[in-house]
C-alpha atoms as a PDB file:
ATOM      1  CA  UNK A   1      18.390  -1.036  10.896  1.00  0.00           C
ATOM      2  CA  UNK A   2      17.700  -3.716   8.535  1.00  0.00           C
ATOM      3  CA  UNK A   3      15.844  -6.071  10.763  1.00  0.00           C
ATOM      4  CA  UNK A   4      13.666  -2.815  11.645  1.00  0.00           C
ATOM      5  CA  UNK A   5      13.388  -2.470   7.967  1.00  0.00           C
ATOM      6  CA  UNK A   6      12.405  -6.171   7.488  1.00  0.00           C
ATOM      7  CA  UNK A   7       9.457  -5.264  10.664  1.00  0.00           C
ATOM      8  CA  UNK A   8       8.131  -2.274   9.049  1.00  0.00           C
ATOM      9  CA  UNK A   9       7.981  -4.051   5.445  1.00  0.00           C
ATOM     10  CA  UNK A  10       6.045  -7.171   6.816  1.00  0.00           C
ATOM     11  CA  UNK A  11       3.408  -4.443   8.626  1.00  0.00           C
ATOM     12  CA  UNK A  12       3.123  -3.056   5.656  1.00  0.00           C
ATOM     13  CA  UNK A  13       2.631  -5.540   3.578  1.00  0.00           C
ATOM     14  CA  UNK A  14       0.300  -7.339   5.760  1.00  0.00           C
ATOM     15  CA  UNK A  15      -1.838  -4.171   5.960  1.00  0.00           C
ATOM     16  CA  UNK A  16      -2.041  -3.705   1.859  1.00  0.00           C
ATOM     17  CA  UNK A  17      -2.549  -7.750   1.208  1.00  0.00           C
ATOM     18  CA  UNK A  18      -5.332  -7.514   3.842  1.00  0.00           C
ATOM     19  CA  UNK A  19      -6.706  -4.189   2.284  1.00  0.00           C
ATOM     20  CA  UNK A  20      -6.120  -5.483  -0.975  1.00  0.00           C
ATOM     21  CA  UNK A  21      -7.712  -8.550  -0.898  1.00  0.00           C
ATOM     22  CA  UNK A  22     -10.841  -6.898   0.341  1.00  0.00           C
ATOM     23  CA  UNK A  23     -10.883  -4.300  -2.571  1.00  0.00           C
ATOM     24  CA  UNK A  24     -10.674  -7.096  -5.111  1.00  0.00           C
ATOM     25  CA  UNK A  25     -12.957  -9.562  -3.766  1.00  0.00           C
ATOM     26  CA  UNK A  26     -15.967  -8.063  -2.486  1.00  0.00           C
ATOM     27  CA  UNK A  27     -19.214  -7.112  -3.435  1.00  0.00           C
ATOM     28  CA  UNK A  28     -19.570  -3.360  -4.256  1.00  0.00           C
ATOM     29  CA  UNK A  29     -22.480  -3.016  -2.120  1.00  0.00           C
ATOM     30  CA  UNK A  30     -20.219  -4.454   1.124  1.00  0.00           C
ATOM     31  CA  UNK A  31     -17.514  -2.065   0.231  1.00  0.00           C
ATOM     32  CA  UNK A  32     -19.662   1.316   0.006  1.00  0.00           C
ATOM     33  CA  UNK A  33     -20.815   0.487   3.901  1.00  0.00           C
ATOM     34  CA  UNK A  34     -17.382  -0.080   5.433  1.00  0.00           C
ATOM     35  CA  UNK A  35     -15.903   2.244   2.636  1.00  0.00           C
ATOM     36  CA  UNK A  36     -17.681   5.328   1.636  1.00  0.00           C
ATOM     37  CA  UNK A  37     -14.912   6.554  -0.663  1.00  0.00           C
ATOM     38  CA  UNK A  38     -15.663   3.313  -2.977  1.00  0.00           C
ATOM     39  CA  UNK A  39     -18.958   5.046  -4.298  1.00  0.00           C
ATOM     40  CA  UNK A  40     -17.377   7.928  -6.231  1.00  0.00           C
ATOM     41  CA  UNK A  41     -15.175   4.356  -8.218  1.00  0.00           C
ATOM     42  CA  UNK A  42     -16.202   2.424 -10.649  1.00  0.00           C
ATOM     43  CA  UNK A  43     -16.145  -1.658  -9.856  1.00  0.00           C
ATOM     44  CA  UNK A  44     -12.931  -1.892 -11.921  1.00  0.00           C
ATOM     45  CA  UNK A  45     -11.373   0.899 -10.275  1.00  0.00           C
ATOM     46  CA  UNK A  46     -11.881  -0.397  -7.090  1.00  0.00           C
ATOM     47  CA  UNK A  47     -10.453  -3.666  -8.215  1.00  0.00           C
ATOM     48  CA  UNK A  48      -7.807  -2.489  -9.887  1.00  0.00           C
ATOM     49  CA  UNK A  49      -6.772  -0.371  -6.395  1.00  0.00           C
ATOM     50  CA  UNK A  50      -7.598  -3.859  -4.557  1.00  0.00           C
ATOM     51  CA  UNK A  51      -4.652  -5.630  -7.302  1.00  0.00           C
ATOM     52  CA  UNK A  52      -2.189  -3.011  -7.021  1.00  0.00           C
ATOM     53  CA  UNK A  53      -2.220  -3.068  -3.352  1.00  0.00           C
ATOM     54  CA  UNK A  54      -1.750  -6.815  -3.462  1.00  0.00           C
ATOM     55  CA  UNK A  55       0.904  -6.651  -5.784  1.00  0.00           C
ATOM     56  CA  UNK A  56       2.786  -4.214  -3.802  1.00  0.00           C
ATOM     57  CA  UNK A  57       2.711  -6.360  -0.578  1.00  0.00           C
ATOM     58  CA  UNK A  58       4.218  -9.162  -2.567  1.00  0.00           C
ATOM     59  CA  UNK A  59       6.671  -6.881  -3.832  1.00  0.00           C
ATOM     60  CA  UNK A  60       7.624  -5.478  -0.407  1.00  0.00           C
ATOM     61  CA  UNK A  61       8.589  -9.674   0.804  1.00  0.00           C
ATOM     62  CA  UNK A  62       9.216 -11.712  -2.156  1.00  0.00           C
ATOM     63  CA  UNK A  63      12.185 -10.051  -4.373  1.00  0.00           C
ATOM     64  CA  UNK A  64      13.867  -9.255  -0.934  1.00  0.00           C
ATOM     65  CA  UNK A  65      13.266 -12.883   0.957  1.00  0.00           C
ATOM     66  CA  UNK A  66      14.378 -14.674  -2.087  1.00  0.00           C
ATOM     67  CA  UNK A  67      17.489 -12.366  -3.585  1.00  0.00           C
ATOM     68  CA  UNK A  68      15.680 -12.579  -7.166  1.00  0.00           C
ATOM     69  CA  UNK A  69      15.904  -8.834  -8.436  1.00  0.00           C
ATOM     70  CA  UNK A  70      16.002  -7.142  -4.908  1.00  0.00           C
ATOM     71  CA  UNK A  71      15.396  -3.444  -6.525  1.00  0.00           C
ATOM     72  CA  UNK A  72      11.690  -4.476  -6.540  1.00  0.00           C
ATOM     73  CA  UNK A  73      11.058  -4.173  -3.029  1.00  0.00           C
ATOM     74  CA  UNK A  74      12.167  -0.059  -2.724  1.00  0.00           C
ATOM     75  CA  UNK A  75      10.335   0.270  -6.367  1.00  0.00           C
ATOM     76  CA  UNK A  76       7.099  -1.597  -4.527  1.00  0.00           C
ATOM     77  CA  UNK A  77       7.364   0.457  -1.655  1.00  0.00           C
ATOM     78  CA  UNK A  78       7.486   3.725  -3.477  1.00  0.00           C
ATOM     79  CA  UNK A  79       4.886   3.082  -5.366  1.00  0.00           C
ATOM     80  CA  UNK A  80       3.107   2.070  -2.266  1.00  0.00           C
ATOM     81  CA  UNK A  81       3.734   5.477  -1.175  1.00  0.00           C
ATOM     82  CA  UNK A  82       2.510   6.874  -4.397  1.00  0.00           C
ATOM     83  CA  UNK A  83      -0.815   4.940  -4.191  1.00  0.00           C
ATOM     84  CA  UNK A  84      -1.411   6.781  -0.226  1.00  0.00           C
ATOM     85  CA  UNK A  85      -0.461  10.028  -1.905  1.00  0.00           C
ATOM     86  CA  UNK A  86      -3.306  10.069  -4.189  1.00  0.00           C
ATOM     87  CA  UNK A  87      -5.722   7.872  -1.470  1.00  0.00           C
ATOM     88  CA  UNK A  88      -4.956  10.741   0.311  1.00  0.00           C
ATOM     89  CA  UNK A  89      -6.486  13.618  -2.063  1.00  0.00           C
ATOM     90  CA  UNK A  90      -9.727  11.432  -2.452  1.00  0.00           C
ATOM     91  CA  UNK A  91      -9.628  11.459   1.369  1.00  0.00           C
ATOM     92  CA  UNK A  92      -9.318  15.393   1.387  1.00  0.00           C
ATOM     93  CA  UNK A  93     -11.294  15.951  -1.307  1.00  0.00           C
ATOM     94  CA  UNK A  94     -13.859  13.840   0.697  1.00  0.00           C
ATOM     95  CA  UNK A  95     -13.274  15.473   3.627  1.00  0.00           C
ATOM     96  CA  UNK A  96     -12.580  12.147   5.532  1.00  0.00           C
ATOM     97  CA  UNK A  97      -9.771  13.311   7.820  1.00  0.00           C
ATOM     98  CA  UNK A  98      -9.266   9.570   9.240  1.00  0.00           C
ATOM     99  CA  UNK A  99      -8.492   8.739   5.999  1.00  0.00           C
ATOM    100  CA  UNK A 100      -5.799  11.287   5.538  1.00  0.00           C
ATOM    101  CA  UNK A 101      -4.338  10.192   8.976  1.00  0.00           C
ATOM    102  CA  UNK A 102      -4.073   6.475   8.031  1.00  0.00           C
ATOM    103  CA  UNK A 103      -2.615   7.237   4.398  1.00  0.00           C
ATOM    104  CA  UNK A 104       0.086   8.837   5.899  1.00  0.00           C
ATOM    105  CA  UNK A 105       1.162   6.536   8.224  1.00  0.00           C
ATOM    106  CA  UNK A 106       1.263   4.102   5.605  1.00  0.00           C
ATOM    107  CA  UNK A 107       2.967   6.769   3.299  1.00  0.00           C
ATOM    108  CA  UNK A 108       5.729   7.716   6.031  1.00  0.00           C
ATOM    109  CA  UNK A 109       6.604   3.625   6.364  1.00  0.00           C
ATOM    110  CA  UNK A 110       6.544   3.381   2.515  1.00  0.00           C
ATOM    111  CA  UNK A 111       8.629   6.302   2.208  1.00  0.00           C
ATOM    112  CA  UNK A 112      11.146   4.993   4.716  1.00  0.00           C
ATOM    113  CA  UNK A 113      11.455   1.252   3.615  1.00  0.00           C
ATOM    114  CA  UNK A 114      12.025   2.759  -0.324  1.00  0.00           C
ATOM    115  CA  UNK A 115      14.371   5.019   1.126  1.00  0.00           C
ATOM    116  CA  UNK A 116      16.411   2.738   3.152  1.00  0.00           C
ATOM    117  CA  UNK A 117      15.833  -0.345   0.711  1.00  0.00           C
ATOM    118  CA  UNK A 118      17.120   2.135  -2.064  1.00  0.00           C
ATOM    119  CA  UNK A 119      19.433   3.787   0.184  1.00  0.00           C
ATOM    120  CA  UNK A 120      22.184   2.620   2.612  1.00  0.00           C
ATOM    121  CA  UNK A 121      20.282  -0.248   3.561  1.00  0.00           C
ATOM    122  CA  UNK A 122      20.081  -1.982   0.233  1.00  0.00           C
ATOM    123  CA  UNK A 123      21.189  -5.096  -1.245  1.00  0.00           C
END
C-alpha cells in the first residue's frame, strides 16, 4: 500500500505543479480561453490558487522523500482536497459539469493519500 500511496502522490502532485504553474504564470487573457472559470477571479486570486496548488505538490513529495516533518504531506494532501472541494462549487455554480468530474477525482486521491499518510500508512 505504500508504494501505491507513493504512485498516487507523485500523480497528484504532478497534476497540481503543472496546474499550478499555469495559474501563476500566465497572462489573464490566456487563462480565460482555456479556463472560463478564471473570469469571475481577480488576477491575484487566480495567482494565489496557481501558489497554493504549487505548494501543495511540493508538500505531497518533499517532507515525505526527505523524512523532515513527514505530517506535511497528509496536511498538503488534505488541503489539496479542500482546494477541489471549493473548485468544485465554482464548477457547479458554473454549471461546468467536467469540472466537477475532474475535482473529484483529484479530491478522492487527496482524500485517500491524507487518509492513509495520516492513517495506517504513516510515518
Amino acid at each position: 500500500m505504500n508504494v501505491f500511496l507513493w504512485i498516487v502522490q507523485a500523480i497528484l502532485a504532478t497534476a497540481f505543479a503543472m496546474s499550478g504553474l499555469v495559474k501563476a504564470t500566465q497572462p489573464r487573457d490566456r487563462l480565460v480561453s482555456v479556463l472560463p472559470w478564471v473570469q469571475d477571479f481577480s488576477t491575484a486570486t487566480v495567482r494565489f490558487i496557481g501558489v497554493m496548488g504549487l505548494l501543495g505538490a511540493i508538500g505531497l513529495i518533499v517532507p515525505a522523500a526527505t523524512g523532515i516533518a513527514p505530517v506535511l504531506t497528509p496536511a498538503a494532501a488534505t488541503g489539496l482536497a479542500v482546494m477541489m472541494v471549493l473548485a468544485a462549487v465554482v464548477h457547479i455554480r458554473r454549471r461546468e459539469p467536467s469540472g466537477v468530474v475532474v475535482n473529484a477525482v483529484l479530491l478522492l486521491l487527496a482524500g485517500l493519500v491524507a487518509w492513509g499518510r495520516f492513517g495506517p500508512y504513516g510515518w
